[in-house]
N, C-alpha and C. Protein backbone atom coordinates (compact mmCIF):
# COMPACT_ATOMS: atom_id res chain seq x y z
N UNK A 1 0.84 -1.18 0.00
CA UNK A 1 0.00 0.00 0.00
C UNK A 1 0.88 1.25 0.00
N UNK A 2 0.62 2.43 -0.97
CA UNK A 2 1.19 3.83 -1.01
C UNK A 2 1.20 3.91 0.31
N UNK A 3 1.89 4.62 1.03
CA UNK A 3 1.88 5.13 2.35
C UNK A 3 1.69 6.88 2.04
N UNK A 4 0.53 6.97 2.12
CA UNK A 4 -0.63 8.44 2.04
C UNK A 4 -1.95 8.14 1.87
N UNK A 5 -2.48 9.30 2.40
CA UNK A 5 -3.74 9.74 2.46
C UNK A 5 -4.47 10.57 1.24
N UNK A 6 -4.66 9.74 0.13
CA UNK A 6 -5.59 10.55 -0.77
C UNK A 6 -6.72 11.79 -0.16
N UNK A 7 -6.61 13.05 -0.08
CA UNK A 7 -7.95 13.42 0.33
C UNK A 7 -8.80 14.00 -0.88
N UNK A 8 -7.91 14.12 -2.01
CA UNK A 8 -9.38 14.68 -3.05
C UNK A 8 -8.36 14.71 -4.61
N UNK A 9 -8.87 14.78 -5.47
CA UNK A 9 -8.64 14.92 -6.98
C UNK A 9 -9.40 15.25 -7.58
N UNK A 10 -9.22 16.28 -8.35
CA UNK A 10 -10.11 17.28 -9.01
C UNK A 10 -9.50 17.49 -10.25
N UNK A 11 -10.38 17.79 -11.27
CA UNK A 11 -10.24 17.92 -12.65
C UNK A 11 -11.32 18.47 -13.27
N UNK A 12 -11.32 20.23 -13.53
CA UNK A 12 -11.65 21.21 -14.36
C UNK A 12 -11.57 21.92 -15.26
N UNK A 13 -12.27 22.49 -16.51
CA UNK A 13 -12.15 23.19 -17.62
C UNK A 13 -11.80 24.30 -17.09
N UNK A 14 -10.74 25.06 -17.32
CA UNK A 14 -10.37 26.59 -17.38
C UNK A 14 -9.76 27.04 -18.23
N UNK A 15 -10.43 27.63 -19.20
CA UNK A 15 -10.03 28.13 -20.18
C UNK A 15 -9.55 27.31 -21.59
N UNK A 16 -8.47 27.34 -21.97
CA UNK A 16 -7.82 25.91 -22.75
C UNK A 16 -7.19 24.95 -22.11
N UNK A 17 -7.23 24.69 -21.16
CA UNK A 17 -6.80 23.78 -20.75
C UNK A 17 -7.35 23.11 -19.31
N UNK A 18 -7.27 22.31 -18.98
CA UNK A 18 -7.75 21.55 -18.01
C UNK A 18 -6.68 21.36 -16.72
N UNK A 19 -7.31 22.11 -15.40
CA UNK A 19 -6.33 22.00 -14.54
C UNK A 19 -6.83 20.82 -13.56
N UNK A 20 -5.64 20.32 -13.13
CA UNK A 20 -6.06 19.11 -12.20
C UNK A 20 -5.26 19.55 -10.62
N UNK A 21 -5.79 18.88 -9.58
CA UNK A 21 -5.52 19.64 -8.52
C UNK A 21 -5.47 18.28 -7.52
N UNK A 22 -4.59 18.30 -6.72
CA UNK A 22 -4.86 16.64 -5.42
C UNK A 22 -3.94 16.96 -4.19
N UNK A 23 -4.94 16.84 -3.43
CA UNK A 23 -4.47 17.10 -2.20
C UNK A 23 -4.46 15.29 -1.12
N UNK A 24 -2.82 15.77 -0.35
CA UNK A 24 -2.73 14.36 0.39
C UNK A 24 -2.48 14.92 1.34
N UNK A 25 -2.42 13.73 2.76
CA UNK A 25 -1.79 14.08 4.07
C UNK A 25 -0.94 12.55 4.21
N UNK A 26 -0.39 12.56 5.14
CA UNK A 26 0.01 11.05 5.40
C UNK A 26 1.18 11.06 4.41
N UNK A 27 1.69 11.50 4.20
CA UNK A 27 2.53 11.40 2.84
C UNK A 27 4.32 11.16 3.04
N UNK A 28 4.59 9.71 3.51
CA UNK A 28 5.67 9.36 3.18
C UNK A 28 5.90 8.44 2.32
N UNK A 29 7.75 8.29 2.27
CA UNK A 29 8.41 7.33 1.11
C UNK A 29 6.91 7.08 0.00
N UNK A 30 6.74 8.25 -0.66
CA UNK A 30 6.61 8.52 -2.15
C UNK A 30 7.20 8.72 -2.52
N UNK A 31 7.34 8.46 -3.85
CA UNK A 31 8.60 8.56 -5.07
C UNK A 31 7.94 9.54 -5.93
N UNK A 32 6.65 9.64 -6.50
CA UNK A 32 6.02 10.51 -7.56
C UNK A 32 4.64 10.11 -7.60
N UNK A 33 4.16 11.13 -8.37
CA UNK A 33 2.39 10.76 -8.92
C UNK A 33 2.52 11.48 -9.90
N UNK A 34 2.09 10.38 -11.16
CA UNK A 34 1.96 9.89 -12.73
C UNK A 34 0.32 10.84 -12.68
N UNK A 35 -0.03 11.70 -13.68
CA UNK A 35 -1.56 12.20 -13.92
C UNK A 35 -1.84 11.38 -15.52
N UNK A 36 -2.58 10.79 -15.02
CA UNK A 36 -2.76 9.76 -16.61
C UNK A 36 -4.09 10.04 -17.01
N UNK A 37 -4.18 10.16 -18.71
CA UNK A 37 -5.05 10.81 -19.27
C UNK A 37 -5.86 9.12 -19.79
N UNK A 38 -7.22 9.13 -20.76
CA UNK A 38 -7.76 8.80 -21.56
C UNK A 38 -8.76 9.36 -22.04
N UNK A 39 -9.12 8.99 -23.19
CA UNK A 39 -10.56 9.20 -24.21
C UNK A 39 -11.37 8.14 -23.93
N UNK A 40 -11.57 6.71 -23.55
CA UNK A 40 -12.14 5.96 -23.37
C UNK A 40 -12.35 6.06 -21.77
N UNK A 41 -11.91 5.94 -20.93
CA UNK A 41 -12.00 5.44 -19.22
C UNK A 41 -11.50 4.03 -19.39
N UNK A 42 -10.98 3.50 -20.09
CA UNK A 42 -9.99 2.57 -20.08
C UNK A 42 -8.76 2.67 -20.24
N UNK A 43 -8.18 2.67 -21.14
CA UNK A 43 -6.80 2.95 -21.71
C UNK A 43 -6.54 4.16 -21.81
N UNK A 44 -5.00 4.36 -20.69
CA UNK A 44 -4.90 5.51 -20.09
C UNK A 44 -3.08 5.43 -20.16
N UNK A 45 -2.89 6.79 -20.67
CA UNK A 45 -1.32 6.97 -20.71
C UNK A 45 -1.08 8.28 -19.64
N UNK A 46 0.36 8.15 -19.42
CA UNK A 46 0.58 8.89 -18.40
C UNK A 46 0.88 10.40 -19.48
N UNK A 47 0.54 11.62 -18.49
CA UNK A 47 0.72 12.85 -19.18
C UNK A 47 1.50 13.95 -18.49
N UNK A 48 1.92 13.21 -17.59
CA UNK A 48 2.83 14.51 -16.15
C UNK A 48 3.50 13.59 -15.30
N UNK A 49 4.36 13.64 -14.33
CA UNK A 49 5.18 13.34 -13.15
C UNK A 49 5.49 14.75 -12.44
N UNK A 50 4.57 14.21 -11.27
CA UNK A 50 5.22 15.13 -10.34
C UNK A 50 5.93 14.64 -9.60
N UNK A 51 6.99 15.33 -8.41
CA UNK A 51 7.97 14.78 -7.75
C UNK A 51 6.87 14.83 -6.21
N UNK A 52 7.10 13.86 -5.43
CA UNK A 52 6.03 13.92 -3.92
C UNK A 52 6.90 14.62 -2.69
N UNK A 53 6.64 14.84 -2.23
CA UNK A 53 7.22 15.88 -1.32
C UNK A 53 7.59 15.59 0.23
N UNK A 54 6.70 14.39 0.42
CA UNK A 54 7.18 13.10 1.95
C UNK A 54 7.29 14.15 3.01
N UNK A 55 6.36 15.23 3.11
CA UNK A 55 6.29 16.06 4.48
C UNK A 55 5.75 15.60 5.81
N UNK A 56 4.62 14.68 5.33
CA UNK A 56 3.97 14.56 5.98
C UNK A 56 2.89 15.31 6.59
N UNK A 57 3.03 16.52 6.24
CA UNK A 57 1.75 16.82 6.48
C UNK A 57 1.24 16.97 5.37
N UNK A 58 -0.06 18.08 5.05
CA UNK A 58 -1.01 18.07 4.65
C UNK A 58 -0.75 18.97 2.90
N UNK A 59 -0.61 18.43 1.69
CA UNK A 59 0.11 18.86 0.85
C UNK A 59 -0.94 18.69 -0.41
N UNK A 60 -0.55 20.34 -0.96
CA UNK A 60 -1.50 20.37 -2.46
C UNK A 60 -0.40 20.48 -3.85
N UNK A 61 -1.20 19.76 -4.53
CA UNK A 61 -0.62 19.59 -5.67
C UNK A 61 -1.65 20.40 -7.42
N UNK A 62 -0.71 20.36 -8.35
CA UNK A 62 -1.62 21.33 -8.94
C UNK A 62 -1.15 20.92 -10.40
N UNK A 63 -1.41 21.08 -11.56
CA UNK A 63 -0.83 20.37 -12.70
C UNK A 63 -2.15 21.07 -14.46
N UNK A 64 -1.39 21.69 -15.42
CA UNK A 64 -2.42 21.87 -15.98
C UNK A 64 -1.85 21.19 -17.14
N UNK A 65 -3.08 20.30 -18.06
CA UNK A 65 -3.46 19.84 -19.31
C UNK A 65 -3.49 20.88 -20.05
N UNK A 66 -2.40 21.24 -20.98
CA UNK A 66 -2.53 21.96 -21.67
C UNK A 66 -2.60 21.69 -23.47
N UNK A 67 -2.94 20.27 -23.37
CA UNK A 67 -3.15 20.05 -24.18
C UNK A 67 -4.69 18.96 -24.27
N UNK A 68 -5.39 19.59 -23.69
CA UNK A 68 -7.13 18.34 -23.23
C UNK A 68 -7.49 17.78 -24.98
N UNK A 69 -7.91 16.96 -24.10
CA UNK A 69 -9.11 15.86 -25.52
C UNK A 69 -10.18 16.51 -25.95
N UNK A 70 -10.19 17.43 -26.81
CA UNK A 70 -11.80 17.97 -27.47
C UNK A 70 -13.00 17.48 -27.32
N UNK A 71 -13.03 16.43 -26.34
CA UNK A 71 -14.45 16.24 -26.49
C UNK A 71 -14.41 15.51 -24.89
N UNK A 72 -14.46 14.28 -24.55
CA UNK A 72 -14.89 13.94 -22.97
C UNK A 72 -13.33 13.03 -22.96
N UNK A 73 -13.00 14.06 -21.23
CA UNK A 73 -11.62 12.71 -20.67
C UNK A 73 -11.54 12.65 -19.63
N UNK A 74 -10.92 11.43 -19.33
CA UNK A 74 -10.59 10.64 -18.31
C UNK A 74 -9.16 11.23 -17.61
N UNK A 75 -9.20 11.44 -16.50
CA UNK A 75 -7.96 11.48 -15.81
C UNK A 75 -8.33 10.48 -14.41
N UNK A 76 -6.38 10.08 -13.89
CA UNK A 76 -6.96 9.64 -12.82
C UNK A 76 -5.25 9.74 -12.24
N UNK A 77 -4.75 9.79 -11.12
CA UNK A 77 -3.62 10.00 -10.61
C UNK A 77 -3.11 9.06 -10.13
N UNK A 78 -1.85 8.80 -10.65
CA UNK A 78 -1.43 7.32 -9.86
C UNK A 78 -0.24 7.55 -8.84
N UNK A 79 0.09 7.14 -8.04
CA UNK A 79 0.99 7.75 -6.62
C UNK A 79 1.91 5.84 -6.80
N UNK A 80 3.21 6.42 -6.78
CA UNK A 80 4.67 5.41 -6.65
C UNK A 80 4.93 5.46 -5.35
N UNK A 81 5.11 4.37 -4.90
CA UNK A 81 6.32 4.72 -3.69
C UNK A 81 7.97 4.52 -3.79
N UNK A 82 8.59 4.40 -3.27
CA UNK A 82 10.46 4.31 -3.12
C UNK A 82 10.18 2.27 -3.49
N UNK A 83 9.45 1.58 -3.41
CA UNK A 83 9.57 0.54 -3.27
C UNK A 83 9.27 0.15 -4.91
N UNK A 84 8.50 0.91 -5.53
CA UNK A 84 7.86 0.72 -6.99
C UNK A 84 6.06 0.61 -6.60
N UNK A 85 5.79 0.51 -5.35
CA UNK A 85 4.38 -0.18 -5.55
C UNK A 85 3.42 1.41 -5.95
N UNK A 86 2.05 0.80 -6.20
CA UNK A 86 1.46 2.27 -6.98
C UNK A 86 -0.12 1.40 -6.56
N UNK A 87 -0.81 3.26 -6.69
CA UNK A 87 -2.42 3.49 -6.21
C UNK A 87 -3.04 4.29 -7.25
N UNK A 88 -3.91 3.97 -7.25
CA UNK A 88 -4.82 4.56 -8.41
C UNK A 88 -5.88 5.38 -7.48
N UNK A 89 -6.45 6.61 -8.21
CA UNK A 89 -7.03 7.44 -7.77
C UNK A 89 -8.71 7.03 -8.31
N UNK A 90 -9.54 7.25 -7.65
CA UNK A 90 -10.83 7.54 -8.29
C UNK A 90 -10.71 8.19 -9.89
N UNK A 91 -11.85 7.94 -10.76
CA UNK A 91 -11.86 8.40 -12.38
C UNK A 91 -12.66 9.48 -12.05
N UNK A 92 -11.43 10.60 -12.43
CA UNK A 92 -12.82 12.19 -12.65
C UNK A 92 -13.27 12.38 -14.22
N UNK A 93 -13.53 13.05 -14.54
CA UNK A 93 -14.15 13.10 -15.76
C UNK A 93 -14.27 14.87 -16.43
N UNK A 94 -13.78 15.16 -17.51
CA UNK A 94 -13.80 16.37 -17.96
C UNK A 94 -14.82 16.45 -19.52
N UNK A 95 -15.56 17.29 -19.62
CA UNK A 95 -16.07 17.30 -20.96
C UNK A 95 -16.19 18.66 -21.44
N UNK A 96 -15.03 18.82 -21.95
CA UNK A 96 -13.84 20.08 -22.58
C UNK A 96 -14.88 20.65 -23.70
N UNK A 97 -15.58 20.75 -24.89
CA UNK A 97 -16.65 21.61 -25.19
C UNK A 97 -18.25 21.45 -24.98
N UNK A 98 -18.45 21.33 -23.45
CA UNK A 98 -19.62 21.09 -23.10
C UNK A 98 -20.59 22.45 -23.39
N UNK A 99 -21.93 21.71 -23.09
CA UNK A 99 -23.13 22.41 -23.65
C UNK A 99 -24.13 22.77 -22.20
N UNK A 100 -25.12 23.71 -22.12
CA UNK A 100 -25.90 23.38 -21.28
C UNK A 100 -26.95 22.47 -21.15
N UNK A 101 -26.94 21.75 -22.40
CA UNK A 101 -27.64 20.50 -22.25
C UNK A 101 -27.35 18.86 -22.09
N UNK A 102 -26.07 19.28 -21.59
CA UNK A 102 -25.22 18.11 -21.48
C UNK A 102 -25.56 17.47 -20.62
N UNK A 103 -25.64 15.96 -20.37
CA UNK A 103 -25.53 15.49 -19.23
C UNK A 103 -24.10 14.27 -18.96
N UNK A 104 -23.13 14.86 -18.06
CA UNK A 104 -21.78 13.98 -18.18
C UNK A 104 -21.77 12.76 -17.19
N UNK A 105 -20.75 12.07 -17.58
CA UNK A 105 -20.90 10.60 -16.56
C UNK A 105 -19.24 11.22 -15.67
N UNK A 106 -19.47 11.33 -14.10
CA UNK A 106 -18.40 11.95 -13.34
C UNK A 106 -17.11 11.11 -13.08
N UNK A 107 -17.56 9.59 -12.57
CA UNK A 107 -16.48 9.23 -12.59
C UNK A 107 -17.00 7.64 -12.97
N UNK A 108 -15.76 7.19 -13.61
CA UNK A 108 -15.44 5.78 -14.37
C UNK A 108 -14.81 4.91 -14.14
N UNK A 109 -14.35 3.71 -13.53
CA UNK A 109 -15.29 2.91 -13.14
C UNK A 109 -16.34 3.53 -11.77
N UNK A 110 -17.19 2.47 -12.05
CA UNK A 110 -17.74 2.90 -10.76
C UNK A 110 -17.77 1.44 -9.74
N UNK A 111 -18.08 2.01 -8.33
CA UNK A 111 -18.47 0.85 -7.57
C UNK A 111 -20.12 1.15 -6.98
N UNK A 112 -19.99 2.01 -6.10
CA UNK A 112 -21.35 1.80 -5.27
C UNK A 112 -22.47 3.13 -6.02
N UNK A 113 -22.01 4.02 -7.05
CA UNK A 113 -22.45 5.20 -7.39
C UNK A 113 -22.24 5.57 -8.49
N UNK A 114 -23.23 5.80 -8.73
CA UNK A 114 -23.04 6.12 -10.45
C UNK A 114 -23.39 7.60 -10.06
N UNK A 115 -22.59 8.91 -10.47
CA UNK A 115 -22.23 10.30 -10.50
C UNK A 115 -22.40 11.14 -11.64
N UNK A 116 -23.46 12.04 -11.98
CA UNK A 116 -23.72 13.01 -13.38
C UNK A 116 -24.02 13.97 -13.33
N UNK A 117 -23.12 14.47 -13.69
CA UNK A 117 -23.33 15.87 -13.55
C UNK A 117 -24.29 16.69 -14.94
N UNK A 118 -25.33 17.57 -14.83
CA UNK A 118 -26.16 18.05 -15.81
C UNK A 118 -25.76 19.42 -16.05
N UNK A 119 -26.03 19.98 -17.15
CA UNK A 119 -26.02 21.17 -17.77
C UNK A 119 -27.05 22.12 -17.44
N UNK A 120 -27.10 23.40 -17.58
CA UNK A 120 -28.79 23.87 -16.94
C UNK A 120 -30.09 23.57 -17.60
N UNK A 121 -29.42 23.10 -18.73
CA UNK A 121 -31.34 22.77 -19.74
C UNK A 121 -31.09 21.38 -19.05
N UNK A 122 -30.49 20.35 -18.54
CA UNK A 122 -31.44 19.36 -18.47
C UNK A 122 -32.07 19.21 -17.34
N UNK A 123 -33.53 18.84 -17.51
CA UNK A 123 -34.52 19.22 -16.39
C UNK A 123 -35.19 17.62 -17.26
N UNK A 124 -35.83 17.29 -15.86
CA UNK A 124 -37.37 16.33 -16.18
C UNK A 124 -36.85 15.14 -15.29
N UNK A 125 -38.04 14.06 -14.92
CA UNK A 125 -38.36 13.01 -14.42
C UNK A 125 -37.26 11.94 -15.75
N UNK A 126 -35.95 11.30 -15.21
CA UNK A 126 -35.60 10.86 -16.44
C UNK A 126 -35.63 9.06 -15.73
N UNK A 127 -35.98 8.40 -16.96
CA UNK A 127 -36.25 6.73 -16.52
C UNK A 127 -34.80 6.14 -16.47
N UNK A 128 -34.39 5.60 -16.25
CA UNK A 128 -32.77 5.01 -16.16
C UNK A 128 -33.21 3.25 -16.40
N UNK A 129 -31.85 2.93 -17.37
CA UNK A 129 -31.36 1.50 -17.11
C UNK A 129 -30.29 0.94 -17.15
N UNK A 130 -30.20 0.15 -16.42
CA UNK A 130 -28.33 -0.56 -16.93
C UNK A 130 -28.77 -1.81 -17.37
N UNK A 131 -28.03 -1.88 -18.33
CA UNK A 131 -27.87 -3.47 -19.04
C UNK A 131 -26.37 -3.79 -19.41
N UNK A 132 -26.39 -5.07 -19.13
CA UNK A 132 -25.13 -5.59 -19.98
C UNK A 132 -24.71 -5.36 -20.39
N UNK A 133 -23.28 -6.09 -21.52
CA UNK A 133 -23.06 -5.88 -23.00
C UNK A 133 -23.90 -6.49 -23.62
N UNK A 134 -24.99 -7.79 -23.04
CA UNK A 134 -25.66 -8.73 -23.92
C UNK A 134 -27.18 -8.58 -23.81
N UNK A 135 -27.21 -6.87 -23.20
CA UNK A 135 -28.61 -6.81 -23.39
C UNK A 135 -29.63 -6.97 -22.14
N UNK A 136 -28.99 -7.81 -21.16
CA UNK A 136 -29.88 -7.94 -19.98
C UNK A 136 -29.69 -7.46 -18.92
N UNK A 137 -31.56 -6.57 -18.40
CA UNK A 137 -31.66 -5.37 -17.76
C UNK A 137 -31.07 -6.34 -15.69
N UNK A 138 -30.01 -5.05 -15.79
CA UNK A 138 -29.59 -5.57 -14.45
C UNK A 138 -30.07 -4.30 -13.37
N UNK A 139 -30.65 -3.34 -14.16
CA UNK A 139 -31.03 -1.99 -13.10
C UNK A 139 -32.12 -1.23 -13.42
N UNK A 140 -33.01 -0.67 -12.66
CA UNK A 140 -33.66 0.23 -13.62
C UNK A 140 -34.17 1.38 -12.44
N UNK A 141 -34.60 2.41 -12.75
CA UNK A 141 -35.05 3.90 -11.79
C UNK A 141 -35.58 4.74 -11.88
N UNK A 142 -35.72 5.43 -11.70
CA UNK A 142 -35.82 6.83 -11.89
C UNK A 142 -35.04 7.79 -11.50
N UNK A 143 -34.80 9.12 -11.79
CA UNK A 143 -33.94 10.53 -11.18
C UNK A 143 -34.29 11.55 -11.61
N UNK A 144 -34.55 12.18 -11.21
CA UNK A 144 -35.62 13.52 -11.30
C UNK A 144 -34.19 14.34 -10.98
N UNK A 145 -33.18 15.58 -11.86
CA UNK A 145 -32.63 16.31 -12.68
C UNK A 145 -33.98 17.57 -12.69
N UNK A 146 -32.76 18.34 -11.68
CA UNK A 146 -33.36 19.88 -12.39
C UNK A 146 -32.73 21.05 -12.34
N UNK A 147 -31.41 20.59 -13.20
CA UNK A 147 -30.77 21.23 -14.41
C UNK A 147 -29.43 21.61 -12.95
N UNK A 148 -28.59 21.84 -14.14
CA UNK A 148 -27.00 22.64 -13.09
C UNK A 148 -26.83 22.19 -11.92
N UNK A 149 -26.38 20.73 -12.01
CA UNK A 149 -25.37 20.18 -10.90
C UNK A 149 -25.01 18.84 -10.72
N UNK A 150 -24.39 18.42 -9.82
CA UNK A 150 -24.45 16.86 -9.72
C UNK A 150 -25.48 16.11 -9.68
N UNK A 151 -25.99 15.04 -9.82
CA UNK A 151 -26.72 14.30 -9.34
C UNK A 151 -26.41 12.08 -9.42
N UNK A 152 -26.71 11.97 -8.22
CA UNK A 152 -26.35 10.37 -8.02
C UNK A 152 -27.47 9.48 -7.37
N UNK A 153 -26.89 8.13 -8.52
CA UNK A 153 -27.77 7.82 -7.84
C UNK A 153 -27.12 6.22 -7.42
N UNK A 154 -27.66 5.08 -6.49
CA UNK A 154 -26.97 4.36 -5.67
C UNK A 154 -26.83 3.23 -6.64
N UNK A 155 -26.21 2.64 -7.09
CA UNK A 155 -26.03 1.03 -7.82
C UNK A 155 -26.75 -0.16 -6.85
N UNK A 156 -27.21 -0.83 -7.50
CA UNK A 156 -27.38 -2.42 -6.88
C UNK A 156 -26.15 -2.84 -6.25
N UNK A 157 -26.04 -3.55 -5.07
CA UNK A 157 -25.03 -4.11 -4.82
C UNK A 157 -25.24 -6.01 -5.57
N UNK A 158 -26.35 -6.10 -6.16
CA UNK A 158 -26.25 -7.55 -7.16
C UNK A 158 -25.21 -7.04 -8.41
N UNK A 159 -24.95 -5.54 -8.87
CA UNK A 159 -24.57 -6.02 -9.88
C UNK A 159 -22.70 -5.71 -10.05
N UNK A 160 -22.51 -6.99 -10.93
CA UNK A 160 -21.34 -7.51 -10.83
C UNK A 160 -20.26 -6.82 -11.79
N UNK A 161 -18.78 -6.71 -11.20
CA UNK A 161 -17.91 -6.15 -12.20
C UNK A 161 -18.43 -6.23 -13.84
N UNK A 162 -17.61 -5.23 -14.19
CA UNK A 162 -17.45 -5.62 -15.84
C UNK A 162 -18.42 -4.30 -16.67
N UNK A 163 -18.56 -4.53 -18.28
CA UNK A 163 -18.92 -3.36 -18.80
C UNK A 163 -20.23 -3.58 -18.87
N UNK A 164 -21.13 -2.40 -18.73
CA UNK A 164 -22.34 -1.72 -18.97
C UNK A 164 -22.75 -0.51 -19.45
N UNK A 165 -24.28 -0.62 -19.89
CA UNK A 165 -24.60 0.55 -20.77
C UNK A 165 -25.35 1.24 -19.35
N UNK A 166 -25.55 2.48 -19.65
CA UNK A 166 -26.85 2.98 -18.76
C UNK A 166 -27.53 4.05 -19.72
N UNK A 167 -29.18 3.94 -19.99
CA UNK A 167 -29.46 4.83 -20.80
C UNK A 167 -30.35 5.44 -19.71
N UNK A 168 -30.76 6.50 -19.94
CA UNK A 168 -31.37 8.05 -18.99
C UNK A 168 -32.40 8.33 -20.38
N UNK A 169 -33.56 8.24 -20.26
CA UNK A 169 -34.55 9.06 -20.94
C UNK A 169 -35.65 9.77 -20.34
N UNK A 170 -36.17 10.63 -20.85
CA UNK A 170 -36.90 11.22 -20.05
C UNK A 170 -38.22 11.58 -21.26
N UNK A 171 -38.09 10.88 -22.34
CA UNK A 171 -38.77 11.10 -23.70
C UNK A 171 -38.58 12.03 -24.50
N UNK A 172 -37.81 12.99 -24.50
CA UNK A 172 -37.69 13.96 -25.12
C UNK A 172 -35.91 13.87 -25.86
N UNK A 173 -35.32 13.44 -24.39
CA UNK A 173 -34.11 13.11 -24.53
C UNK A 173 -33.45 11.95 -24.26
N UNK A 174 -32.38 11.74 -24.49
CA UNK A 174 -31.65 9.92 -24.26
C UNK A 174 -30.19 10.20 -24.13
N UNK A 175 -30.12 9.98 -23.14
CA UNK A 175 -28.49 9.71 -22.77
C UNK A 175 -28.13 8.53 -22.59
N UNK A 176 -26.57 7.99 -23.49
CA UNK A 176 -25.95 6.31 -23.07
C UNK A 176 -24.68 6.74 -22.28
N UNK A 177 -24.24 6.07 -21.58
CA UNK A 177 -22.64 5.86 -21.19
C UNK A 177 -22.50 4.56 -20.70
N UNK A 178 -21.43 4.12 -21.34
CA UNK A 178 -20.63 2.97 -20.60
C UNK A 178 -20.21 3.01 -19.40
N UNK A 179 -20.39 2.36 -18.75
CA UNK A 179 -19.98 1.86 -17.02
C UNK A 179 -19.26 1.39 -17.20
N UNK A 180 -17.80 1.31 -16.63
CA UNK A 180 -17.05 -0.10 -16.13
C UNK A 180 -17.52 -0.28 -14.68
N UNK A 181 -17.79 -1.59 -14.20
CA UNK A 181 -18.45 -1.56 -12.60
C UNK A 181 -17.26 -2.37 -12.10
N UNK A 182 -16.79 -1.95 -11.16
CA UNK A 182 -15.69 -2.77 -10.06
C UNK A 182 -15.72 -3.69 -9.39
């Protein structure tokens, strides 16, 4: 195990570029933290090294993408120690020419929470489902969205690792995203 305390990772649009931000405590014999990008939420290359700082106390870190993915990405921070071993951060999620009618998927994989953030037009009672890759319904809901901000909602604990769809309609509109579930 890294020897630190993840307390947060953040990843925002400002301007052209996308700044990412992570704050630790607990923080000895680290060696570095890798900020690794993707377009999918799978396959992910590293895009920065920072050097870790082993204060031990309570330490912010800061890093800008100055070169983001035009359309929706994945970041996620990975922390080395002096030994080689490494931690993966929660998947944040950026969607670099968003709309106010967007609705984004926050973070990728998921375990207990599926996280979306909406644009200010999207508003309404929207029906939700998750299915498979092969089609069979493993979830279904409702989430009532009204417009500009997060919104979550809780996963089944029946359903099992691996990839899924989730579609959001509300009849007017239809949103898909792929899940990876943990």
């Amino acid at each position: 195990m890294v020897p630190l305390t993840l307390i947060s990772f953040t990843a925002n649009r400002t301007g052209e570029y996308v700044h990412l931000e992570w704050r630790t405590v607990n923080e000895y014999n680290v060696d570095h933290f890798s900020l690794e990008r993707s377009n999918d939420g799978v396959n992910f290359y590293s895009i920065a090294e920072v050097a870790a700082r082993n204060s031990g106390e309570a330490e912010s870190y800061s890093f800008n993408d100055a070169s983001p993915i035009s359309s929706i990405a994945y970041y996620r921070l990975r922390s080395t120690d002096l030994d080689a071993k490494t931690r993966l951060s929660a998947i944040v999620t950026v969607r670099y020419n968003s709309t106010n009618d967007d609705l984004i998927q926050v973070v990728n994989p998921v375990q207990d929470m599926m996280i979306l953030h909406a644009g200010l037009q999207v508003k309404g009672q929207f029906n939700y489902r998750i299915t498979t890759a092969s089609g069979q319904l493993v979830q279904q809901g409702n989430l009532v969205i009204n417009g500009g901000g997060q919104y979550q909602f809780r996963l089944s604990p029946t359903l099992r690792s691996g990839a899924c769809i989730l579609t959001l309609s509300n009849g007017q509109k239809a949103y898909n995203f792929k899940l990876i579930v943990r």
